[in-house]
Protein backbone atom coordinates (compact mmCIF):
# COMPACT_ATOMS: atom_id res chain seq x y z
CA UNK A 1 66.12 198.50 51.25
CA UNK A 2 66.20 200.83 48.39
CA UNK A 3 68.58 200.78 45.03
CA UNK A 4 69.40 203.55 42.93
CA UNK A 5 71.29 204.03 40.13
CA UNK A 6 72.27 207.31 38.39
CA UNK A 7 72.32 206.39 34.26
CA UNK A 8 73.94 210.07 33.43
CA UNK A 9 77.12 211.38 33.11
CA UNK A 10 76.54 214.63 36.00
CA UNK A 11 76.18 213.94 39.45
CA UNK A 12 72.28 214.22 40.30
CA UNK A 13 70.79 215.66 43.54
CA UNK A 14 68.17 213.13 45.18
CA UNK A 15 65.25 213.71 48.59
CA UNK A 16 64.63 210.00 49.31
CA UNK A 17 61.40 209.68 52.24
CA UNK A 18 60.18 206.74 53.38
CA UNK A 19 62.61 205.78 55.50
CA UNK A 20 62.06 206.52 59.28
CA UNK A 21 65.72 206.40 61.38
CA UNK A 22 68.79 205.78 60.98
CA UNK A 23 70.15 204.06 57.58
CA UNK A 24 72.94 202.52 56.03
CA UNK A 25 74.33 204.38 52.77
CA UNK A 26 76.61 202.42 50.41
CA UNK A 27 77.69 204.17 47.15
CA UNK A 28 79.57 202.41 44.42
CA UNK A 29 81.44 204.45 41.89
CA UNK A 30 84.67 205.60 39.97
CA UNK A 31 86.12 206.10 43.58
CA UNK A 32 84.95 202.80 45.30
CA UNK A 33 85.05 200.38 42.37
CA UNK A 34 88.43 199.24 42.68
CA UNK A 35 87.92 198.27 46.70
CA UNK A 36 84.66 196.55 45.61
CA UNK A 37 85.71 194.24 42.65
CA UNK A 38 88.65 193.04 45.39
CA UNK A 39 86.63 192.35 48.49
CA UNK A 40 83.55 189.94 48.15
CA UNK A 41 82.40 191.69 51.65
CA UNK A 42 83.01 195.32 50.75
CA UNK A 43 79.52 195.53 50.46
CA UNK A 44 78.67 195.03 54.15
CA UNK A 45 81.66 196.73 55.71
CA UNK A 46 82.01 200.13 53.91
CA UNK A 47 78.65 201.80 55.12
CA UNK A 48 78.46 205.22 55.96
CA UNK A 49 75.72 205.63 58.47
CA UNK A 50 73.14 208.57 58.89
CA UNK A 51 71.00 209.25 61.31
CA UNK A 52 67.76 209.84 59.04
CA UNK A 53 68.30 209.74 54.53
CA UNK A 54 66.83 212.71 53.12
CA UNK A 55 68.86 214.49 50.37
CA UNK A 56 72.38 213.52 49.02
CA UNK A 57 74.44 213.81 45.68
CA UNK A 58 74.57 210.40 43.54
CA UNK A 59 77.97 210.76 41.52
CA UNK A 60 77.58 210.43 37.76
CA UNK A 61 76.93 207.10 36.94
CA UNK A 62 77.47 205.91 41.10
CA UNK A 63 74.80 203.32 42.49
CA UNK A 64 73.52 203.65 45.85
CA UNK A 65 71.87 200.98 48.59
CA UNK A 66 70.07 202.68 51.37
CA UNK A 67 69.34 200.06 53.47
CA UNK A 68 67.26 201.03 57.16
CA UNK A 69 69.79 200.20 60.28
């Protein structure tokens, strides 16, 4: 499981290896705050899942959990 967290205020382009497979990806920002401060779960049931992380866009300020499926 990996955590990341973008500290600026532009969205920042990230390559992520180490990860062999298929992976969980579960961002929390501006646009999934609100739906995560109401649900204690939200955490474990709004995954997007990929079939192998490589590169991806972490929104300004967002947090992301890649977690291996």
């Amino acid at each position: 499981m990996l955590w990341l967290a973008n500290l600026s205020g532009e969205p920042q382009r990230l390559k992520v290896k180490g990860f062999d497979g298929p992976a969980r990806l579960d961002v929390l920002d501006e646009k999934s705050f609100e739906a995560a401060v109401h649900d204690p779960a939200w955490l474990d049931s709004d995954s997007t899942f990929i079939r192998k992380v490589g590169t991806f866009e972490l929104p300004s300020y967002g947090i992301v959990r890649i977690k291996s499926a």
